[in-house]
PDB file of N, CA and C in Angstrom:
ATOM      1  N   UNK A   1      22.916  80.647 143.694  1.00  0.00           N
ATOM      2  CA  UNK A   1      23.969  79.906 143.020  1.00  0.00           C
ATOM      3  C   UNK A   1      23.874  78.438 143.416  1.00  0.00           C
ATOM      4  N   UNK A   2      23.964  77.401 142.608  1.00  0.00           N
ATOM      5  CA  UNK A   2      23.451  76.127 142.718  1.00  0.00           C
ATOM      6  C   UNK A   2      25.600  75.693 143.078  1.00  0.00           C
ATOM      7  N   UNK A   3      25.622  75.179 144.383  1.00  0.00           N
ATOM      8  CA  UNK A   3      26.660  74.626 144.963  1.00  0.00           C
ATOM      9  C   UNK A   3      26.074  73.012 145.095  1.00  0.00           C
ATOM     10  N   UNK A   4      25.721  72.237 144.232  1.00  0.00           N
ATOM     11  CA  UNK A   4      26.050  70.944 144.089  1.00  0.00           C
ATOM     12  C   UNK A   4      27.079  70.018 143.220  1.00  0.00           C
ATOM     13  N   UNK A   5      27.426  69.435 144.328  1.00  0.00           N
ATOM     14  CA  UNK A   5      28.234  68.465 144.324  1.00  0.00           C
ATOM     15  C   UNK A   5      28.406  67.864 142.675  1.00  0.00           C
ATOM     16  N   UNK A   6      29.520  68.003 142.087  1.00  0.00           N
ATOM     17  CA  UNK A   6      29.569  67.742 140.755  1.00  0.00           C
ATOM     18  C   UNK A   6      29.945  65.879 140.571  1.00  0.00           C
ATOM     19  N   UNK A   7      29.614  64.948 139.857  1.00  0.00           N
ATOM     20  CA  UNK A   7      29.760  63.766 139.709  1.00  0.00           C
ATOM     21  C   UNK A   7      30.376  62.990 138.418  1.00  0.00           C
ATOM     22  N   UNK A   8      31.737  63.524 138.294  1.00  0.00           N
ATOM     23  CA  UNK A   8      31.986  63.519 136.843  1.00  0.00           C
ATOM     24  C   UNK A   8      33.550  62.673 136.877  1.00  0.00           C
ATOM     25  N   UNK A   9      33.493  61.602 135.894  1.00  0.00           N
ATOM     26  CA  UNK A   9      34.674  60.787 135.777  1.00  0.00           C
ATOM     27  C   UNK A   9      35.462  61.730 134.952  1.00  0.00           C
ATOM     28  N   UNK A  10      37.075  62.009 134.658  1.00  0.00           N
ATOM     29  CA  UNK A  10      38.133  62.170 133.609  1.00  0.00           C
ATOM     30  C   UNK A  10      37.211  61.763 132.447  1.00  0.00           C
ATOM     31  N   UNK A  11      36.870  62.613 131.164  1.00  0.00           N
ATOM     32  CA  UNK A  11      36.514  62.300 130.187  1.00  0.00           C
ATOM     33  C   UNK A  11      36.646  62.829 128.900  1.00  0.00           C
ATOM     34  N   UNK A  12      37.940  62.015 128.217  1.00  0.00           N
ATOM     35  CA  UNK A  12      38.261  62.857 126.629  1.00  0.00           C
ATOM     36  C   UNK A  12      37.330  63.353 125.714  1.00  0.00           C
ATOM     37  N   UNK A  13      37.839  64.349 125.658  1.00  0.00           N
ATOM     38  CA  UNK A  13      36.962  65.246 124.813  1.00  0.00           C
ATOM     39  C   UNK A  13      37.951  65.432 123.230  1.00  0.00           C
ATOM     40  N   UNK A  14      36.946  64.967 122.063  1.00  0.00           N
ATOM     41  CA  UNK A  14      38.206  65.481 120.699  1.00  0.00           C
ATOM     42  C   UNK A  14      37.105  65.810 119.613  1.00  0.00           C
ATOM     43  N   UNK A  15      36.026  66.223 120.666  1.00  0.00           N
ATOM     44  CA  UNK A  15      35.105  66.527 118.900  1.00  0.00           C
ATOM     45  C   UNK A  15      34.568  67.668 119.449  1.00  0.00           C
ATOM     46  N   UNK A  16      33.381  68.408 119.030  1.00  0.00           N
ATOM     47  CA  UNK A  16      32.667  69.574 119.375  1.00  0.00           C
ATOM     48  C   UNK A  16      31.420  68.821 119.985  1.00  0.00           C
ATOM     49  N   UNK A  17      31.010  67.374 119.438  1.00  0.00           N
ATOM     50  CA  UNK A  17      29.779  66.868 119.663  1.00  0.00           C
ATOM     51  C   UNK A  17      30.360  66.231 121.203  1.00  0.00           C
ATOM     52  N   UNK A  18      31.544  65.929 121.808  1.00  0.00           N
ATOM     53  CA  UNK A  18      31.880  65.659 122.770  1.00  0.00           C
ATOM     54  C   UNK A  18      31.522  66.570 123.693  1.00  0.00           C
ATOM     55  N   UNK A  19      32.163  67.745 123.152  1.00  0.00           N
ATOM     56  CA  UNK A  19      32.067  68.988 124.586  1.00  0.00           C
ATOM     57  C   UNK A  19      30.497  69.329 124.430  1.00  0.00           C
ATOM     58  N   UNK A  20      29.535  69.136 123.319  1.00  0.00           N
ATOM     59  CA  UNK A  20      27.890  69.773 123.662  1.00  0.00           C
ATOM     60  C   UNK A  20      27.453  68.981 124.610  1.00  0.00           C
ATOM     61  N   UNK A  21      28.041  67.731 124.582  1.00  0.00           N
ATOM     62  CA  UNK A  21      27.111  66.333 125.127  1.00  0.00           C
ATOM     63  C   UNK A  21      27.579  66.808 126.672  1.00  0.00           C
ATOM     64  N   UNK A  22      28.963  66.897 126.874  1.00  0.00           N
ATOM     65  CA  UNK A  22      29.502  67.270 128.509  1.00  0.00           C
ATOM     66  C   UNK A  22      29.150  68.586 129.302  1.00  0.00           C
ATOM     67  N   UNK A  23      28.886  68.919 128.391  1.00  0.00           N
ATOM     68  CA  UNK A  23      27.916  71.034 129.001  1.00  0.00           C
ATOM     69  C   UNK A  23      26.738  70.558 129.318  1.00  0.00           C
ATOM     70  N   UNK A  24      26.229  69.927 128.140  1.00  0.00           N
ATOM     71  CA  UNK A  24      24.656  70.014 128.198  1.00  0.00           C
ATOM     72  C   UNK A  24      24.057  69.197 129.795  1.00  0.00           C
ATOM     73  N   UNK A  25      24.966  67.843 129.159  1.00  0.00           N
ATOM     74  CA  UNK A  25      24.982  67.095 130.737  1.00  0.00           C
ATOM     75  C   UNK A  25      24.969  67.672 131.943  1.00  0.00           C
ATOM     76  N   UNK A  26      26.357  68.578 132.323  1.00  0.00           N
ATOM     77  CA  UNK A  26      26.499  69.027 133.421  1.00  0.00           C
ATOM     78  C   UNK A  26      25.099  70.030 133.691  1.00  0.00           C
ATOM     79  N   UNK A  27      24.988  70.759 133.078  1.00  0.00           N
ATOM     80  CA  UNK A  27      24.058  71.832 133.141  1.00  0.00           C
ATOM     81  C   UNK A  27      22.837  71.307 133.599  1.00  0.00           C
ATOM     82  N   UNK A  28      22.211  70.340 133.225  1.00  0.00           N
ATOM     83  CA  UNK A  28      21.095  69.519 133.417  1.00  0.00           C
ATOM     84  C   UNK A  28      21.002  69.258 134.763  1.00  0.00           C
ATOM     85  N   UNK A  29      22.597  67.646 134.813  1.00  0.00           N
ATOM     86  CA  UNK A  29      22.948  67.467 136.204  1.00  0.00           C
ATOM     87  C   UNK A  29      22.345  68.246 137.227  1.00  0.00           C
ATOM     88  N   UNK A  30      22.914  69.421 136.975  1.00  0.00           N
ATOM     89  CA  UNK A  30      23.110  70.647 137.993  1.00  0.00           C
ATOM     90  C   UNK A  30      21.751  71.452 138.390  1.00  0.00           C
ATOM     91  N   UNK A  31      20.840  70.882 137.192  1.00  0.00           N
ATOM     92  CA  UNK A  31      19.421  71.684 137.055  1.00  0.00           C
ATOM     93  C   UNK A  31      19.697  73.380 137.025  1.00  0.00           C
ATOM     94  N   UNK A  32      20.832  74.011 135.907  1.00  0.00           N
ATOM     95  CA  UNK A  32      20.882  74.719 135.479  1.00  0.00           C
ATOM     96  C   UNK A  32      20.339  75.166 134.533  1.00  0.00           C
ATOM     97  N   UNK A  33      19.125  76.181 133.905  1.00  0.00           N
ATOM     98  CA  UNK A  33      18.854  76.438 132.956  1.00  0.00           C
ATOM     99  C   UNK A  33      19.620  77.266 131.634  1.00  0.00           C
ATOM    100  N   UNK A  34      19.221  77.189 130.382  1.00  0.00           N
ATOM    101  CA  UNK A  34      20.173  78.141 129.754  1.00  0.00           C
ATOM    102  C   UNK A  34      20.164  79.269 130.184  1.00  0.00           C
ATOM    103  N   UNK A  35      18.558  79.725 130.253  1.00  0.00           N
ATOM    104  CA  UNK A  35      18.396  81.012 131.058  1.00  0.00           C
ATOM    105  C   UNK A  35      19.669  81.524 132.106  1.00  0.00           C
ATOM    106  N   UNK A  36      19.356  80.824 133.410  1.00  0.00           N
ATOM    107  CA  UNK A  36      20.237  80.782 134.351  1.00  0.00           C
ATOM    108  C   UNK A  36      21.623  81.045 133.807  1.00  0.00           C
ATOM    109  N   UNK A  37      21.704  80.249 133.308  1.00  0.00           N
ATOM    110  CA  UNK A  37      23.488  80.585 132.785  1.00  0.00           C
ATOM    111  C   UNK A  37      23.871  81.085 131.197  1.00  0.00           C
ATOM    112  N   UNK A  38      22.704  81.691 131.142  1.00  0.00           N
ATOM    113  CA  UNK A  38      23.349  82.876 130.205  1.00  0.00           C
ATOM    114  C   UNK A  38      23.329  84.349 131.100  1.00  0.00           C
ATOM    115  N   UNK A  39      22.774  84.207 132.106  1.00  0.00           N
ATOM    116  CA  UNK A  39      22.580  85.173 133.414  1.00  0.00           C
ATOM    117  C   UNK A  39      23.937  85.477 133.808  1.00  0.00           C
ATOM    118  N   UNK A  40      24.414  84.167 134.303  1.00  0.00           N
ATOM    119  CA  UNK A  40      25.576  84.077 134.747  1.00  0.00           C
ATOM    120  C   UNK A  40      26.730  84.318 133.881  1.00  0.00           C
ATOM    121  N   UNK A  41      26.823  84.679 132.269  1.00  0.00           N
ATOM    122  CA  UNK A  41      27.490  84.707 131.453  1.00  0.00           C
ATOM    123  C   UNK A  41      27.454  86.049 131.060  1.00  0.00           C
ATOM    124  N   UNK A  42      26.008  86.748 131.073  1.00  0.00           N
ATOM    125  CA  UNK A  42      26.027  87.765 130.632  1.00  0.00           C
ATOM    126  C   UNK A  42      25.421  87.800 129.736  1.00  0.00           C
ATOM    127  N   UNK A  43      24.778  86.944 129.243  1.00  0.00           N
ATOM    128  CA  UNK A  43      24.369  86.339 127.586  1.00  0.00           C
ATOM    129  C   UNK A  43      22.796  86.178 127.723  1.00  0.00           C
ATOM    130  N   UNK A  44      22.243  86.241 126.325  1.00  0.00           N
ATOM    131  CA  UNK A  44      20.588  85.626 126.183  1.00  0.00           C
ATOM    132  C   UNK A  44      20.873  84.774 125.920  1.00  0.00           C
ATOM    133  N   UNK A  45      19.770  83.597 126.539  1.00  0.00           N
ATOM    134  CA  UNK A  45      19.385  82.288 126.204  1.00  0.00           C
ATOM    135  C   UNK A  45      20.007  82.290 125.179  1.00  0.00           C
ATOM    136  N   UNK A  46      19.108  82.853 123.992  1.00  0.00           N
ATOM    137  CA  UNK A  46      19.232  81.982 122.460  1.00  0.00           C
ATOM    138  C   UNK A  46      21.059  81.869 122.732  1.00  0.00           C
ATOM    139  N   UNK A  47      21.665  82.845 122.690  1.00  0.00           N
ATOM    140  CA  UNK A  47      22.722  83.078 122.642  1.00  0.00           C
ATOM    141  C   UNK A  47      23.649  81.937 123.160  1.00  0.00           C
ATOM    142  N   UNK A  48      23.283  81.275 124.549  1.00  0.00           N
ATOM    143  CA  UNK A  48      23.648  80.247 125.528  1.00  0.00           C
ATOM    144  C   UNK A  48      23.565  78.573 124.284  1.00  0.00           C
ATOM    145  N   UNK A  49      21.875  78.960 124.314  1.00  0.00           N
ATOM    146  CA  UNK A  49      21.573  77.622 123.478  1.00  0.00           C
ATOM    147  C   UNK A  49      22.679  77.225 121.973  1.00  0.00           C
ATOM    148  N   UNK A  50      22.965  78.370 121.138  1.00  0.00           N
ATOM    149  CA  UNK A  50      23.749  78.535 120.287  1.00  0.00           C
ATOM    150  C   UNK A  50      25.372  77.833 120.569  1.00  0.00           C
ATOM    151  N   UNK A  51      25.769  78.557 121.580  1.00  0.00           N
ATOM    152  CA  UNK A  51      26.783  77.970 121.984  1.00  0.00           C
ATOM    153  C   UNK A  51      27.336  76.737 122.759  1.00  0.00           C
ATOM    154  N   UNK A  52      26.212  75.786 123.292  1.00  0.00           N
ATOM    155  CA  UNK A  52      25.883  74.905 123.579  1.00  0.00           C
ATOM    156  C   UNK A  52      26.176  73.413 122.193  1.00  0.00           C
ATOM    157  N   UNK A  53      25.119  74.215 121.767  1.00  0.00           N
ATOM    158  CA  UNK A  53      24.676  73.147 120.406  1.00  0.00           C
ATOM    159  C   UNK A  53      25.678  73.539 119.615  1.00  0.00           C
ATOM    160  N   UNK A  54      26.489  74.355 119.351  1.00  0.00           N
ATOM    161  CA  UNK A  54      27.547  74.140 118.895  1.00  0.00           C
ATOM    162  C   UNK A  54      29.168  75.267 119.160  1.00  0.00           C
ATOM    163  N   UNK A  55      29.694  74.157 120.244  1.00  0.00           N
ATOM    164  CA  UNK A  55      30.976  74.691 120.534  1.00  0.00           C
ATOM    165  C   UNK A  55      31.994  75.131 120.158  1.00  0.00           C
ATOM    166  N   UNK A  56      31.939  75.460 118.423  1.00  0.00           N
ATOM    167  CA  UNK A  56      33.354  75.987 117.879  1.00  0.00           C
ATOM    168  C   UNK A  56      32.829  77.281 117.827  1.00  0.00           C
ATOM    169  N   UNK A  57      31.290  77.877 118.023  1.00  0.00           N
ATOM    170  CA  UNK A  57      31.030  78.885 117.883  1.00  0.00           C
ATOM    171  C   UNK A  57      31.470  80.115 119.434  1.00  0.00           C
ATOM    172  N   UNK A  58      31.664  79.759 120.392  1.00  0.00           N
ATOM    173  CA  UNK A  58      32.250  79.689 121.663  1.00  0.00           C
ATOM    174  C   UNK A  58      33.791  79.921 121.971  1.00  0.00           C
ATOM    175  N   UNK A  59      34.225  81.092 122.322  1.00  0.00           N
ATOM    176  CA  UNK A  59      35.740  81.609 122.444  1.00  0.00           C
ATOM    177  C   UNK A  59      36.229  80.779 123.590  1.00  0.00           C
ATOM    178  N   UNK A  60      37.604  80.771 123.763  1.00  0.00           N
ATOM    179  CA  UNK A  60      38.403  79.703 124.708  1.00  0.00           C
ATOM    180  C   UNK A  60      37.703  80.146 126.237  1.00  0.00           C
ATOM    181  N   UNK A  61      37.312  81.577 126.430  1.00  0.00           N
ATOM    182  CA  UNK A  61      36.931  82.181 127.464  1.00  0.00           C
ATOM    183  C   UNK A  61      35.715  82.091 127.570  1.00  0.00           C
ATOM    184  N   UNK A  62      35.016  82.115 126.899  1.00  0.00           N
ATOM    185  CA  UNK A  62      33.373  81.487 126.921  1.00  0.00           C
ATOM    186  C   UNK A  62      33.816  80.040 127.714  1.00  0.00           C
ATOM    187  N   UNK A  63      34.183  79.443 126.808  1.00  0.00           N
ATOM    188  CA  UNK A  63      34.366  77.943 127.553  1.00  0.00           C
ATOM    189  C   UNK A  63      34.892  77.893 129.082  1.00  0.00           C
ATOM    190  N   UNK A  64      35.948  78.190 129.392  1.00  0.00           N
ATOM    191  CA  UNK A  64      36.061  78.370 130.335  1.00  0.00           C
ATOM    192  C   UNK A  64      35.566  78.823 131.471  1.00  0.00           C
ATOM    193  N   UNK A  65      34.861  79.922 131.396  1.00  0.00           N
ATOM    194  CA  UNK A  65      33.474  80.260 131.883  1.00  0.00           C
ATOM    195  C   UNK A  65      32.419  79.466 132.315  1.00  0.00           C
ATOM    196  N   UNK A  66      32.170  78.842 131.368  1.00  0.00           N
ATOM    197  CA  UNK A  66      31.062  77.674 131.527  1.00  0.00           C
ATOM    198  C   UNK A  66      31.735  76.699 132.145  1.00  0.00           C
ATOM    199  N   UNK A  67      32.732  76.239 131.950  1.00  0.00           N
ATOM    200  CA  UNK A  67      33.445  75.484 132.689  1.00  0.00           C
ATOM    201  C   UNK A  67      33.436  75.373 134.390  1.00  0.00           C
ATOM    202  N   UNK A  68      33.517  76.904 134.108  1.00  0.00           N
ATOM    203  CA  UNK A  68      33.420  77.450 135.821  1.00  0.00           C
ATOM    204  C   UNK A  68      32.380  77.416 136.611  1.00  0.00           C
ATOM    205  N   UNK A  69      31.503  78.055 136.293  1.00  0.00           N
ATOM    206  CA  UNK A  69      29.737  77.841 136.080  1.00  0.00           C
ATOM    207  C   UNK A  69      29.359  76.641 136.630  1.00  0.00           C
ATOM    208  N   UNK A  70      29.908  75.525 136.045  1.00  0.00           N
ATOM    209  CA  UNK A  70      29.199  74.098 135.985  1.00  0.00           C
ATOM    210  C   UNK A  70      30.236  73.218 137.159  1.00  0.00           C
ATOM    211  N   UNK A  71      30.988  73.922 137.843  1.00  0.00           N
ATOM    212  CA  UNK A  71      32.146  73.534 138.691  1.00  0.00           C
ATOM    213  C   UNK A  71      33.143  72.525 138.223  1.00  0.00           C
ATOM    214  N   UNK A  72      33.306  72.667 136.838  1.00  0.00           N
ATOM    215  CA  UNK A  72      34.693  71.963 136.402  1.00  0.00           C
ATOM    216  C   UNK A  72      35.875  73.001 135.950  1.00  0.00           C
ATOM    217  N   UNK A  73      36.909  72.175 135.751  1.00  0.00           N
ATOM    218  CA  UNK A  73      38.023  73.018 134.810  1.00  0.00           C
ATOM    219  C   UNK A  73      38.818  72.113 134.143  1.00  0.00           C
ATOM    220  N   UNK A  74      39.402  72.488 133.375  1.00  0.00           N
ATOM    221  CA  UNK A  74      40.291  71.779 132.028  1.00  0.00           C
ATOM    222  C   UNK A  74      41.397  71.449 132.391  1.00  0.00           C
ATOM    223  N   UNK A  75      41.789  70.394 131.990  1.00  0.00           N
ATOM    224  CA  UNK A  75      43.197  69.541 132.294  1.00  0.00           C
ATOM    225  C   UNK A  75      43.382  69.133 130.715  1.00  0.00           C
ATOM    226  N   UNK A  76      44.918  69.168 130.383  1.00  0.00           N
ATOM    227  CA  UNK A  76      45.386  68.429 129.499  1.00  0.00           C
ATOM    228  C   UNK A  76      46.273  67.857 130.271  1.00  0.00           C
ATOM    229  N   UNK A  77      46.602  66.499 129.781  1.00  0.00           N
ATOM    230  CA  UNK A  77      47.124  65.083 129.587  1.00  0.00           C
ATOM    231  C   UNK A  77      47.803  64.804 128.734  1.00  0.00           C
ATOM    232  N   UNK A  78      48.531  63.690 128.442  1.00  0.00           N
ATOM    233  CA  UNK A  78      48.757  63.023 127.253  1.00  0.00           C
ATOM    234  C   UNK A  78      47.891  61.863 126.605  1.00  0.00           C
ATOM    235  N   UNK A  79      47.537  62.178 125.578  1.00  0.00           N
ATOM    236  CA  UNK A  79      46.853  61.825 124.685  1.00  0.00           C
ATOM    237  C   UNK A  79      46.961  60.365 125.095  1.00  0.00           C
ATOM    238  N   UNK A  80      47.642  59.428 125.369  1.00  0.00           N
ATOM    239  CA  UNK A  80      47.366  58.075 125.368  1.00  0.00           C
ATOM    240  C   UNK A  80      47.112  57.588 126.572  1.00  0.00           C
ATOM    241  N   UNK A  81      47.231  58.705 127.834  1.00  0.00           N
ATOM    242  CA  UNK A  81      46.531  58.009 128.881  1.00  0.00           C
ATOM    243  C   UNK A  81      45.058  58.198 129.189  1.00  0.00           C
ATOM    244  N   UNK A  82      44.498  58.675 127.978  1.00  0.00           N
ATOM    245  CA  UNK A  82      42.979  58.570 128.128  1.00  0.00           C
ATOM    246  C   UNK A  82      41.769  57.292 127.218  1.00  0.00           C
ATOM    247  N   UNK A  83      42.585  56.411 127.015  1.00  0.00           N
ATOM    248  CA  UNK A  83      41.379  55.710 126.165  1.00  0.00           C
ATOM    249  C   UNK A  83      41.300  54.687 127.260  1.00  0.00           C
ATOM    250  N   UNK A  84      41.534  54.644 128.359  1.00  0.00           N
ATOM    251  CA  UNK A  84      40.478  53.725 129.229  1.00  0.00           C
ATOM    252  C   UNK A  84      39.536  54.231 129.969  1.00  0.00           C
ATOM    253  N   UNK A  85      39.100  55.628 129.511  1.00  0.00           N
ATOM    254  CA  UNK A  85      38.531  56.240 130.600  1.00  0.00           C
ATOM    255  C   UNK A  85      36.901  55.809 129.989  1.00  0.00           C
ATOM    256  N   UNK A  86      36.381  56.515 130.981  1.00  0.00           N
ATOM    257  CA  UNK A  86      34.822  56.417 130.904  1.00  0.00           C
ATOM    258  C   UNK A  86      34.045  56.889 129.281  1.00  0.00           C
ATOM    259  N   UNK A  87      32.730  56.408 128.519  1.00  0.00           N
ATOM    260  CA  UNK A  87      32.710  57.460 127.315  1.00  0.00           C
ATOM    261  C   UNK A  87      31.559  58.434 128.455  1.00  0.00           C
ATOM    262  N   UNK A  88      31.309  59.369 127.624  1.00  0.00           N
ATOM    263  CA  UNK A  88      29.836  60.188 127.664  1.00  0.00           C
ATOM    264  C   UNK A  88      29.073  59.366 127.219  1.00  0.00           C
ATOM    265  N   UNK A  89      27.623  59.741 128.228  1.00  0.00           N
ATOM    266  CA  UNK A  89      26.522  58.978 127.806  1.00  0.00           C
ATOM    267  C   UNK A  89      25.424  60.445 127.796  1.00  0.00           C
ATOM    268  N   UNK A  90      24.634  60.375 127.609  1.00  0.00           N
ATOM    269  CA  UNK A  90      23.300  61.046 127.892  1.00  0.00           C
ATOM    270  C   UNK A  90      22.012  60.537 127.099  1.00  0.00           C
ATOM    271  N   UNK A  91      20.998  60.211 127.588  1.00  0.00           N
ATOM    272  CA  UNK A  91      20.186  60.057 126.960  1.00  0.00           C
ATOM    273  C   UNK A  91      19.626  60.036 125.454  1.00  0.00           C
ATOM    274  N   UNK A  92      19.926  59.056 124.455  1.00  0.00           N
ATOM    275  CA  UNK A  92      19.574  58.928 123.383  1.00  0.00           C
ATOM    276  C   UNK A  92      20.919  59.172 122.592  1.00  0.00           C
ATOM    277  N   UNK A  93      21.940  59.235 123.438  1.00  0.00           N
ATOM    278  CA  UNK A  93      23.064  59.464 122.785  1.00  0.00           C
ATOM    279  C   UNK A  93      24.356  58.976 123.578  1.00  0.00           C
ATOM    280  N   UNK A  94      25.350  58.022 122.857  1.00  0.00           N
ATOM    281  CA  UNK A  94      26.278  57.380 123.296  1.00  0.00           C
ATOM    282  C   UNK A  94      27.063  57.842 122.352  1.00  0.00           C
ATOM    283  N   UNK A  95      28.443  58.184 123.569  1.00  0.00           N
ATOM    284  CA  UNK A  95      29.521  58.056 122.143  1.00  0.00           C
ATOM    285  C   UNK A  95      30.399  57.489 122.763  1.00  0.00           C
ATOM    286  N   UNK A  96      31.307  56.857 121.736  1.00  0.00           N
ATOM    287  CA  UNK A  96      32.080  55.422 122.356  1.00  0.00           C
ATOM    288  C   UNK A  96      33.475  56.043 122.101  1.00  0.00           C
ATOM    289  N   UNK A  97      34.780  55.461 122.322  1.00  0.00           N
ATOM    290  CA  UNK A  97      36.000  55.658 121.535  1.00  0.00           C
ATOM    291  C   UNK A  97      36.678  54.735 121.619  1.00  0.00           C
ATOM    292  N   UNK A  98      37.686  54.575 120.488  1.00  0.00           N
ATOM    293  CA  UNK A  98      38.273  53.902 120.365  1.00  0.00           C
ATOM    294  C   UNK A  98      39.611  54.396 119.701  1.00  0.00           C
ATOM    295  N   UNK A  99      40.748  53.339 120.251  1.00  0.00           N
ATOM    296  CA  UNK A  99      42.181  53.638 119.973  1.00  0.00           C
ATOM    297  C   UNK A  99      42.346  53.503 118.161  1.00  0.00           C
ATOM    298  N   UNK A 100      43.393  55.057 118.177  1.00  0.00           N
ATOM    299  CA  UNK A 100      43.370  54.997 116.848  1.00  0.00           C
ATOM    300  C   UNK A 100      44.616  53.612 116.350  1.00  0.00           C
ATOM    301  N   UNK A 101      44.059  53.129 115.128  1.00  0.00           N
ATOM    302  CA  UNK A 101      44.899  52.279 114.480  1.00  0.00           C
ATOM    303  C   UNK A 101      45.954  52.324 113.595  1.00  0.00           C
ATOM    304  N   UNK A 102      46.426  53.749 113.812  1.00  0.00           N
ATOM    305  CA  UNK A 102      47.497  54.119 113.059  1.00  0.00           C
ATOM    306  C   UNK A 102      49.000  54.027 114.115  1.00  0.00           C
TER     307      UNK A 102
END
């Protein structure tokens, strides 16, 4: 079981392409394979990769799971004390946010 130290700022999540980018990250981080943690899930790869690349396909308990896995867990907030926080980055992919104008 990989017990390293996790390195992760508060970071809003409001899309599906948010939460692939923050799994995929951590998992990496962590030098977790899908393999590995579809092991740990119970799951085949493909199965892992699927739910990865796209998170609405993924039950609240799947998530959470992985959540666990990757040594985080879920916090809700209020919605307006998160737009100064950090964005996601990963390689070849930035996503930015910005306050809505309504």
């Amino acid at each position: 079981m990989n017990t390293q130290s996790v390195s992760v700022q508060p970071v809003p999540l409001r899309t599906e392409r948010e939460i692939s980018v923050l799994l995929n990250g951590l998992r990496k981080q962590q030098k977790i394979s899908q393999k590995e943690l579809g092991k740990r899930l119970g799951l085949q790869q493909s199965r892992v990769s699927e739910l990865l690349s796209n998170p609405t396909a993924m039950r609240v308990e799947q998530f959470m799971q992985i959540l666990a896995i990757l040594g985080m867990q879920l916090q809700a907030q209020p919605r307006d004390a998160v737009f100064a926080e950090p964005t996601l980055q990963e390689p070849g992919v930035s996503v930015t946010r910005s306050k809505p104008q309504w």
